[in-house]
PDB file of N, CA and C in Angstrom:
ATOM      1  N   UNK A   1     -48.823 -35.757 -15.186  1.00  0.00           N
ATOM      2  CA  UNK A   1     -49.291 -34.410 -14.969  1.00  0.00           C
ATOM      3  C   UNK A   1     -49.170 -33.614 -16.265  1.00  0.00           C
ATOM      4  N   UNK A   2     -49.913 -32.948 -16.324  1.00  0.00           N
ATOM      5  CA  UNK A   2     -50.196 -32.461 -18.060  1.00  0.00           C
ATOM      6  C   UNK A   2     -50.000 -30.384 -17.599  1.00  0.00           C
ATOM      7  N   UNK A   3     -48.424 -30.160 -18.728  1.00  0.00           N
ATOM      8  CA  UNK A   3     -48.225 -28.699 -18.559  1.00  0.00           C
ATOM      9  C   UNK A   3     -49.147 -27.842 -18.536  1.00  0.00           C
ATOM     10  N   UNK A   4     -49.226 -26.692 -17.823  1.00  0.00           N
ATOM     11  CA  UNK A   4     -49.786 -25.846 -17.959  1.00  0.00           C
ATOM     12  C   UNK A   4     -49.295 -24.502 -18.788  1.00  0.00           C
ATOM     13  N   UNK A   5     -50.363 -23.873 -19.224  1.00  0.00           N
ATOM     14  CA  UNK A   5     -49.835 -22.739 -20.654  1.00  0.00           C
ATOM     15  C   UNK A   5     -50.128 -21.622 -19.810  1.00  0.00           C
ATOM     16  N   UNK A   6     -49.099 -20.640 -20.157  1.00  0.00           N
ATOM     17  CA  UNK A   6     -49.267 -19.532 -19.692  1.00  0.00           C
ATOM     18  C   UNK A   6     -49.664 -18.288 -20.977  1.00  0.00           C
ATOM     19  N   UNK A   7     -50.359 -17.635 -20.598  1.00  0.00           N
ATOM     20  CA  UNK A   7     -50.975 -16.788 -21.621  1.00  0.00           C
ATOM     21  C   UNK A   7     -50.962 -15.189 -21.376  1.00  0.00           C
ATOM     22  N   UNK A   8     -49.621 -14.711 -21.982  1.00  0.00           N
ATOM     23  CA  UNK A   8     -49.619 -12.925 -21.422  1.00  0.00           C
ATOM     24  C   UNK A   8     -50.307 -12.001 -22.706  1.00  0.00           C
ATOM     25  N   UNK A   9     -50.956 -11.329 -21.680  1.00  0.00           N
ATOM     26  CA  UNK A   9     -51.721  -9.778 -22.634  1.00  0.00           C
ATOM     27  C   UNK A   9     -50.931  -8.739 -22.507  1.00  0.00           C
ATOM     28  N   UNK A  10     -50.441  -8.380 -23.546  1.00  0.00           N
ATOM     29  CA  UNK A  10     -49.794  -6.693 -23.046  1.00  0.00           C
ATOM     30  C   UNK A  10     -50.663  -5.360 -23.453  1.00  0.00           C
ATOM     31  N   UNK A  11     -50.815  -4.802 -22.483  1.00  0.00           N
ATOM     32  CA  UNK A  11     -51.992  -3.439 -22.148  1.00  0.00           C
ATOM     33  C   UNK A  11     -51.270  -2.263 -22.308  1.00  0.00           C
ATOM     34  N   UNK A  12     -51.150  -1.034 -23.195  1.00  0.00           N
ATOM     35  CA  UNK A  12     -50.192  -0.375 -23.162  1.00  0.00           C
ATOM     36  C   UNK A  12     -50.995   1.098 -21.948  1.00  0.00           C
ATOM     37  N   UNK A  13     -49.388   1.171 -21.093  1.00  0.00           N
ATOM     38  CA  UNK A  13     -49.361   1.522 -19.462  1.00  0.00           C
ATOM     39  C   UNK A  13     -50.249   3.282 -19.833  1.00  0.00           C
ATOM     40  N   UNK A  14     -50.644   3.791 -19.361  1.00  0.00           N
ATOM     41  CA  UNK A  14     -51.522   5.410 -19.888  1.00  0.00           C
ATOM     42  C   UNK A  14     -50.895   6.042 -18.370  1.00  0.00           C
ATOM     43  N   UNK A  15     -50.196   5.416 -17.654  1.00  0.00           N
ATOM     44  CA  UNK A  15     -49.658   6.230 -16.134  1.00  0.00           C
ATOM     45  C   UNK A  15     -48.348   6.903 -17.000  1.00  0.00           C
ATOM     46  N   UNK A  16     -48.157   7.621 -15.808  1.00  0.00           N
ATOM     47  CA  UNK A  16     -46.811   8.567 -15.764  1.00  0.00           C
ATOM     48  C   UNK A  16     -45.849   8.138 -16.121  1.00  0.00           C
ATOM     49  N   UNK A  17     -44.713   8.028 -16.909  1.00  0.00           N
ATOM     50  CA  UNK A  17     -43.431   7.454 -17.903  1.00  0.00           C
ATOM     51  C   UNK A  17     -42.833   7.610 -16.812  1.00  0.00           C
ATOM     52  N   UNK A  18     -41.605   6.428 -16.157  1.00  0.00           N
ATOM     53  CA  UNK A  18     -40.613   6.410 -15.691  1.00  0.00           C
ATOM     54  C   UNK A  18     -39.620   6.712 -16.314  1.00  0.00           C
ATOM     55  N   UNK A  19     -38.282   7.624 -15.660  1.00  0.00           N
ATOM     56  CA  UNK A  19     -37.524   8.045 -16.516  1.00  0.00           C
ATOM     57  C   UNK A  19     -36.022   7.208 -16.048  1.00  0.00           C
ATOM     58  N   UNK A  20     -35.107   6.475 -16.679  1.00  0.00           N
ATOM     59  CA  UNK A  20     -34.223   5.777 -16.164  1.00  0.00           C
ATOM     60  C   UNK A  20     -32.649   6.522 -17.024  1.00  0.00           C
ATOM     61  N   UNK A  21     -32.020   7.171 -15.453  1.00  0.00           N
ATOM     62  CA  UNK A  21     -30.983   7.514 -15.695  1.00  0.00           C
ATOM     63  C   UNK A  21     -29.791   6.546 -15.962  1.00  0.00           C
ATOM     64  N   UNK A  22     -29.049   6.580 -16.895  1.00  0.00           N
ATOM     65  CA  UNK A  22     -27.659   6.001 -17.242  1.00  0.00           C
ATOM     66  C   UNK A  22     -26.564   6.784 -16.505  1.00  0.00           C
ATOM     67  N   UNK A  23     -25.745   5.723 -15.924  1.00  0.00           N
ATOM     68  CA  UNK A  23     -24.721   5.944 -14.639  1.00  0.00           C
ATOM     69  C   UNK A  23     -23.242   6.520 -16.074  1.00  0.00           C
ATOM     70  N   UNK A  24     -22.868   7.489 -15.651  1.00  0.00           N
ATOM     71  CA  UNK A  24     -21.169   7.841 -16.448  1.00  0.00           C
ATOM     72  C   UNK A  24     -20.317   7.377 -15.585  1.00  0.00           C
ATOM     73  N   UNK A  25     -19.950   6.590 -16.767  1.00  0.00           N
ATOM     74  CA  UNK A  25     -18.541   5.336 -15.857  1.00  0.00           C
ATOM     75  C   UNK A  25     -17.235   6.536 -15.152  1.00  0.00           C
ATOM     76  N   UNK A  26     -17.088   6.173 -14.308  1.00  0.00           N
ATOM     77  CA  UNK A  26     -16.154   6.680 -13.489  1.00  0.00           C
ATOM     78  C   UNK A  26     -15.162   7.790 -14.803  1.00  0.00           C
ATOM     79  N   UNK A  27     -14.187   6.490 -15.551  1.00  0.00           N
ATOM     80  CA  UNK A  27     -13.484   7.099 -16.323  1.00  0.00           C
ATOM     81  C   UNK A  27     -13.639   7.975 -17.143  1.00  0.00           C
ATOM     82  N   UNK A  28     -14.724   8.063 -17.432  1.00  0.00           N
ATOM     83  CA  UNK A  28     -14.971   9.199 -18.347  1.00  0.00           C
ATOM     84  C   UNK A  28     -15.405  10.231 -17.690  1.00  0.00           C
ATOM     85  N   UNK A  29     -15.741  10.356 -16.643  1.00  0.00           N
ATOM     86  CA  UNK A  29     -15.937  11.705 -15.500  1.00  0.00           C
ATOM     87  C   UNK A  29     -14.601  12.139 -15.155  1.00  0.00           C
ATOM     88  N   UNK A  30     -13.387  11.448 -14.560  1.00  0.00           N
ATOM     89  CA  UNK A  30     -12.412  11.555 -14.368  1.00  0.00           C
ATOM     90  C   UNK A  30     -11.530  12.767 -15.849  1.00  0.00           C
ATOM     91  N   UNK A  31     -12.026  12.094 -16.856  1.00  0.00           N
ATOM     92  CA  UNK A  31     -10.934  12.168 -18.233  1.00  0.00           C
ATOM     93  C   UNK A  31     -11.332  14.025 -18.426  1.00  0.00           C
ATOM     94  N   UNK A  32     -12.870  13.829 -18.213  1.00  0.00           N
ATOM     95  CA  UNK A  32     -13.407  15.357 -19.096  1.00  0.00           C
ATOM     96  C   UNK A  32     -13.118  15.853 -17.859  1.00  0.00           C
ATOM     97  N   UNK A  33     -12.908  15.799 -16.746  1.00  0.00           N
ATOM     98  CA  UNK A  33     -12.721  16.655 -15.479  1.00  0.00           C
ATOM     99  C   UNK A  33     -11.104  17.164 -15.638  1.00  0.00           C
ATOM    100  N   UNK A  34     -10.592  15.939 -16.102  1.00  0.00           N
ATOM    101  CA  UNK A  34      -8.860  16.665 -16.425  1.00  0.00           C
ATOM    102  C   UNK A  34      -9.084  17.516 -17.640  1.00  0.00           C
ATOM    103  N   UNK A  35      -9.671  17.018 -18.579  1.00  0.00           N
ATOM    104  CA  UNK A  35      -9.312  18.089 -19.749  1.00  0.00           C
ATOM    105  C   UNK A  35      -9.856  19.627 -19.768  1.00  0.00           C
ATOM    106  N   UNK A  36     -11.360  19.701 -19.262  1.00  0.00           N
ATOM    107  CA  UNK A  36     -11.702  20.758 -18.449  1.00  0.00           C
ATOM    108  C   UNK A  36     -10.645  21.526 -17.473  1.00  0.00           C
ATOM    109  N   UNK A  37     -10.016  20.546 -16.591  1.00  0.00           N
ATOM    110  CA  UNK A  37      -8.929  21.706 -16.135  1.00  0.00           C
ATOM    111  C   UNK A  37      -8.116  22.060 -16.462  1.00  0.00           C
ATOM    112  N   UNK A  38      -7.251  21.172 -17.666  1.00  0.00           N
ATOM    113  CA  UNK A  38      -6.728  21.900 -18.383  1.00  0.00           C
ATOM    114  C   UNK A  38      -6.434  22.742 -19.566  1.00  0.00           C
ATOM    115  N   UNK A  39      -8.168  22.584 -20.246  1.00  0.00           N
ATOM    116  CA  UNK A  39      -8.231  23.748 -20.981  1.00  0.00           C
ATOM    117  C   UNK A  39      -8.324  24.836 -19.720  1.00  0.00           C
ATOM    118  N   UNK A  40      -8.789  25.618 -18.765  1.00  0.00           N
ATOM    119  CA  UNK A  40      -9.116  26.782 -18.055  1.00  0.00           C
ATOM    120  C   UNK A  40      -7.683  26.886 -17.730  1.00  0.00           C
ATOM    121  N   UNK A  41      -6.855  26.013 -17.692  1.00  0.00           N
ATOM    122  CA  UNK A  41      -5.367  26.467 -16.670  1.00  0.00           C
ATOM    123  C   UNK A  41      -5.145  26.967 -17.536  1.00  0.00           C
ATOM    124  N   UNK A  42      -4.771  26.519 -18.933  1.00  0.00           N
ATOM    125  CA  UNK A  42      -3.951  27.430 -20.238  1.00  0.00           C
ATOM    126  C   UNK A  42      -4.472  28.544 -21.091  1.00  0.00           C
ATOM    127  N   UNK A  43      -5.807  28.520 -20.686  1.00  0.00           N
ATOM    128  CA  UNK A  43      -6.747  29.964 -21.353  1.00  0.00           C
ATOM    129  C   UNK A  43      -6.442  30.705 -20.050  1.00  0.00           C
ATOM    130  N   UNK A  44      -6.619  30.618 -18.486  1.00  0.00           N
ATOM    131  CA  UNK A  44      -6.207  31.452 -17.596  1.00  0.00           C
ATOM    132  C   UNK A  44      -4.402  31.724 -17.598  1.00  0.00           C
ATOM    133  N   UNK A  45      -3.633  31.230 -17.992  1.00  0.00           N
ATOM    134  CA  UNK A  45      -2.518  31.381 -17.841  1.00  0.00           C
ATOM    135  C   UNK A  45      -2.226  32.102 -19.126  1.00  0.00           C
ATOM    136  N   UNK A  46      -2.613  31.889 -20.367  1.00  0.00           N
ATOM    137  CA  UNK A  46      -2.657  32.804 -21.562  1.00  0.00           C
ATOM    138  C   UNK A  46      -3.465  34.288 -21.268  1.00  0.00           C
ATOM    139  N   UNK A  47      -4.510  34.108 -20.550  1.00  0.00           N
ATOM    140  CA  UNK A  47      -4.918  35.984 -20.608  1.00  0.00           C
ATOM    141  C   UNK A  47      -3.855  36.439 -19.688  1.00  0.00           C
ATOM    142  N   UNK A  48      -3.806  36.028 -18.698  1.00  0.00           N
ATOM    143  CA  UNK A  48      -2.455  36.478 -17.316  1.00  0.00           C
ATOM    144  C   UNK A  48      -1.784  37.505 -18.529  1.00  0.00           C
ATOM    145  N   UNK A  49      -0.817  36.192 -19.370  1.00  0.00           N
ATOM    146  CA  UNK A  49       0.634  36.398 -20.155  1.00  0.00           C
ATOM    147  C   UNK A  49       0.079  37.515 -21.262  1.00  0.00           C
ATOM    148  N   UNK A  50      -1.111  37.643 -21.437  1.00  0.00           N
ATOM    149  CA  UNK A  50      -1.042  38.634 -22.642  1.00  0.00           C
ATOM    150  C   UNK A  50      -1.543  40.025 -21.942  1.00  0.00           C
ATOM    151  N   UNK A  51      -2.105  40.203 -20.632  1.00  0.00           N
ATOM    152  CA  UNK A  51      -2.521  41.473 -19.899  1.00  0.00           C
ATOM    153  C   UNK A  51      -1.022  41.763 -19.105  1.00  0.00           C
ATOM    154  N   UNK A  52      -0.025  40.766 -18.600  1.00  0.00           N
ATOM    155  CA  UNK A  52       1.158  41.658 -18.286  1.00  0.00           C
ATOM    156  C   UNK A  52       1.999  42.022 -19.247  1.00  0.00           C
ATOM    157  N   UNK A  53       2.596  41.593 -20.520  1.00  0.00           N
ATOM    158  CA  UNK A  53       2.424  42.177 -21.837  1.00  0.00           C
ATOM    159  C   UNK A  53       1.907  43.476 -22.266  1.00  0.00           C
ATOM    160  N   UNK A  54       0.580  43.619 -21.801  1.00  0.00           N
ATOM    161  CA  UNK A  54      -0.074  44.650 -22.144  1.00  0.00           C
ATOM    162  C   UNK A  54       0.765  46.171 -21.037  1.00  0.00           C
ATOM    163  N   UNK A  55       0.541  45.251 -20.188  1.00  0.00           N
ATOM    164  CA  UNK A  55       0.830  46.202 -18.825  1.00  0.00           C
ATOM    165  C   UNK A  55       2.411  46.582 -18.896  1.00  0.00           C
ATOM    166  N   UNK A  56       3.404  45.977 -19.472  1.00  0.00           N
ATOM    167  CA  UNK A  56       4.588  45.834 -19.932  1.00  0.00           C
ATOM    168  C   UNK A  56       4.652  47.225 -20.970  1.00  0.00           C
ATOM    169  N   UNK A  57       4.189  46.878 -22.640  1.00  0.00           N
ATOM    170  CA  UNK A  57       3.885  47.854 -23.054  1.00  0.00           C
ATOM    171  C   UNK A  57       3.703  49.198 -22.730  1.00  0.00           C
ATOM    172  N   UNK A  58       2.915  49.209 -21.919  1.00  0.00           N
ATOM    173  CA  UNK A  58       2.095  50.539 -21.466  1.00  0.00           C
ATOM    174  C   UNK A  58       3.226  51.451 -20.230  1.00  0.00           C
ATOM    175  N   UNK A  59       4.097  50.423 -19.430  1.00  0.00           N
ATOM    176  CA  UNK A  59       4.924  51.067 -18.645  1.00  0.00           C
ATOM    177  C   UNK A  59       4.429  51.016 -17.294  1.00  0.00           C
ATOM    178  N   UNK A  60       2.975  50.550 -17.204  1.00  0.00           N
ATOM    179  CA  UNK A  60       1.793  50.147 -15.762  1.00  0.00           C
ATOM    180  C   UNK A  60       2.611  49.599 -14.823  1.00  0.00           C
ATOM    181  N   UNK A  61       3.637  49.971 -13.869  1.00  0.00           N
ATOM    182  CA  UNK A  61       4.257  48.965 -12.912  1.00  0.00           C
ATOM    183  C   UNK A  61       3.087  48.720 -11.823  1.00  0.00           C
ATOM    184  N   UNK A  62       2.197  49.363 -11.250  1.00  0.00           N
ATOM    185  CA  UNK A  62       1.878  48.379 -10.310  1.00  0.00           C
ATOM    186  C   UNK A  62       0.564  47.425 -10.868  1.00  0.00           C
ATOM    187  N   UNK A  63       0.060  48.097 -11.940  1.00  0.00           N
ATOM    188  CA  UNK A  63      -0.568  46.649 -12.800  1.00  0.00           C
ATOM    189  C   UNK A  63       0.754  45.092 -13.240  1.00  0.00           C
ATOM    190  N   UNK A  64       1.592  45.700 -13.364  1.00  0.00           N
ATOM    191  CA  UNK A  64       2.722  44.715 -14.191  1.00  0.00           C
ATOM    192  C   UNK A  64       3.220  43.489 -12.646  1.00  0.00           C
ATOM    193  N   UNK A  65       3.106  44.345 -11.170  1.00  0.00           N
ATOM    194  CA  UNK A  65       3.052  43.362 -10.386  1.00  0.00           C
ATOM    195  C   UNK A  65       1.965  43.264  -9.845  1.00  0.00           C
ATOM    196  N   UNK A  66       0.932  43.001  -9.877  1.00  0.00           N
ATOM    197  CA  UNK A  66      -0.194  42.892  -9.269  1.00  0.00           C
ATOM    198  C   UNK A  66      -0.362  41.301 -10.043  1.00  0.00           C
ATOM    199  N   UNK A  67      -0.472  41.677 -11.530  1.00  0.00           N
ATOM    200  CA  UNK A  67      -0.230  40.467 -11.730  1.00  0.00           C
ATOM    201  C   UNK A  67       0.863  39.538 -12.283  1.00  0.00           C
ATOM    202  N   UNK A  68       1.663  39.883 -12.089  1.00  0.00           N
ATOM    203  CA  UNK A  68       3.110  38.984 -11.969  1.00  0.00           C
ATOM    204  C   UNK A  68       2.520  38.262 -10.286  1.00  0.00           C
ATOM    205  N   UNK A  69       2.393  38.662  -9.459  1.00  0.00           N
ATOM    206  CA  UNK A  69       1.791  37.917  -8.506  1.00  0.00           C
ATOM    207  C   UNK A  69       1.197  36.588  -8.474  1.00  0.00           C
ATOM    208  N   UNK A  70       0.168  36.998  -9.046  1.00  0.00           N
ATOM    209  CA  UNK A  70      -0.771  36.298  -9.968  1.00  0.00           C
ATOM    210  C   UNK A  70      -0.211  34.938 -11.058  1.00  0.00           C
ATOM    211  N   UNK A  71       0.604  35.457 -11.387  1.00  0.00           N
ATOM    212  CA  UNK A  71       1.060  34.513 -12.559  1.00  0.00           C
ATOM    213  C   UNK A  71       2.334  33.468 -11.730  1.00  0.00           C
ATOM    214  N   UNK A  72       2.472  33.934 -10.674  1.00  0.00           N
ATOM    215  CA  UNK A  72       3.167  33.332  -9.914  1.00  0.00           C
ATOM    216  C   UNK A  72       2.898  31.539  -9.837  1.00  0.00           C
ATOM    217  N   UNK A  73       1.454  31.821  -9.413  1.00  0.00           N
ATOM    218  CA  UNK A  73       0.609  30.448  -9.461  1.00  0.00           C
ATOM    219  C   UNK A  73       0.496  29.112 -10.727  1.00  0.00           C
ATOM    220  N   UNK A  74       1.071  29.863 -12.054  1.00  0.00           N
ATOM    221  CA  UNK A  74       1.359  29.891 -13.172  1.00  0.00           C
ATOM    222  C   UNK A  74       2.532  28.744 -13.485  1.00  0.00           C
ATOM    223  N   UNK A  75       3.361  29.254 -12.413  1.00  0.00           N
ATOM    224  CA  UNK A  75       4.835  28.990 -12.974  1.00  0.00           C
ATOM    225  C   UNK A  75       5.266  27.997 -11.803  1.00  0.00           C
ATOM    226  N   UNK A  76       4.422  27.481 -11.079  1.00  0.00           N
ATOM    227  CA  UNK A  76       5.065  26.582 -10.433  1.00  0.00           C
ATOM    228  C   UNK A  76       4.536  25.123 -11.190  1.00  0.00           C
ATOM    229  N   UNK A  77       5.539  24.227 -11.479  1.00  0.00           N
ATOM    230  CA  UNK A  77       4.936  23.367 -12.404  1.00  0.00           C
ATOM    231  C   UNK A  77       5.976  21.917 -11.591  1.00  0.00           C
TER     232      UNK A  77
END
Protein backbone atom coordinates (compact mmCIF):
# COMPACT_ATOMS: atom_id res chain seq x y z
CA UNK A 1 0.00 0.00 0.00
CA UNK A 2 1.67 3.20 -1.09
CA UNK A 3 1.44 6.47 1.66
CA UNK A 4 -0.64 8.99 1.17
CA UNK A 5 0.57 12.92 1.30
CA UNK A 6 -1.21 15.28 2.96
CA UNK A 7 -1.11 18.81 1.66
CA UNK A 8 -2.19 21.96 4.04
CA UNK A 9 -3.00 25.60 2.67
CA UNK A 10 -3.07 28.24 5.20
CA UNK A 11 -5.78 31.08 4.31
CA UNK A 12 -5.36 33.98 6.57
CA UNK A 13 -8.95 33.96 8.83
CA UNK A 14 -10.73 37.93 7.80
CA UNK A 15 -13.62 36.78 10.72
CA UNK A 16 -13.78 38.27 14.11
CA UNK A 17 -10.35 37.69 16.37
CA UNK A 18 -10.91 35.39 19.25
CA UNK A 19 -9.70 36.73 22.36
CA UNK A 20 -8.04 34.07 24.87
CA UNK A 21 -7.94 34.93 28.47
CA UNK A 22 -4.89 33.74 30.72
CA UNK A 23 -6.10 32.14 34.09
CA UNK A 24 -3.97 34.06 37.44
CA UNK A 25 -2.67 31.18 39.33
CA UNK A 26 -4.37 31.01 42.52
CA UNK A 27 -1.13 32.20 44.38
CA UNK A 28 -0.65 35.16 43.07
CA UNK A 29 -4.34 36.32 43.61
CA UNK A 30 -4.04 35.17 47.12
CA UNK A 31 -0.39 37.15 47.66
CA UNK A 32 -1.65 40.73 46.04
CA UNK A 33 -5.01 40.24 47.97
CA UNK A 34 -2.84 40.07 51.30
CA UNK A 35 -0.63 42.83 50.42
CA UNK A 36 -3.54 45.01 49.30
CA UNK A 37 -4.92 44.45 52.72
CA UNK A 38 -2.27 45.25 54.23
CA UNK A 39 -1.20 48.24 52.69
CA UNK A 40 -5.13 49.82 53.47
CA UNK A 41 -4.91 48.39 57.21
CA UNK A 42 -1.66 50.56 57.87
CA UNK A 43 -2.58 53.71 55.70
CA UNK A 44 -6.18 53.35 57.59
CA UNK A 45 -4.65 52.84 60.92
CA UNK A 46 -1.98 55.72 60.23
CA UNK A 47 -4.73 58.49 59.27
CA UNK A 48 -6.90 57.15 62.54
CA UNK A 49 -3.33 57.83 64.64
CA UNK A 50 -2.56 61.14 63.07
CA UNK A 51 -6.47 62.72 63.21
CA UNK A 52 -6.65 61.64 67.08
CA UNK A 53 -3.31 63.43 67.48
CA UNK A 54 -4.80 66.14 65.78
CA UNK A 55 -7.92 65.97 67.90
CA UNK A 56 -5.51 65.55 70.99
CA UNK A 57 -3.77 68.79 70.10
CA UNK A 58 -6.73 70.77 69.61
CA UNK A 59 -8.38 69.61 73.10
CA UNK A 60 -11.64 68.03 70.69
CA UNK A 61 -12.83 65.39 73.37
CA UNK A 62 -15.70 64.11 71.68
CA UNK A 63 -13.78 64.00 68.29
CA UNK A 64 -10.74 62.38 70.43
CA UNK A 65 -13.44 59.49 71.34
CA UNK A 66 -15.37 59.08 68.49
CA UNK A 67 -12.39 57.98 67.15
CA UNK A 68 -10.48 56.26 69.76
CA UNK A 69 -13.57 54.02 69.14
CA UNK A 70 -12.62 53.59 65.94
CA UNK A 71 -9.09 52.83 66.46
CA UNK A 72 -10.23 50.33 68.76
CA UNK A 73 -10.48 47.95 65.71
CA UNK A 74 -6.81 48.93 65.29
CA UNK A 75 -5.44 47.52 68.30
CA UNK A 76 -6.71 44.25 68.50
CA UNK A 77 -3.90 42.25 66.97
Amino acid sequence: MEKQKQVYRYFRYDGKKLLAKREIPFEIKLSSRLILDELCYKWNKATIESAINEAIEHGDKEKFLKLSRQYKHFTFE
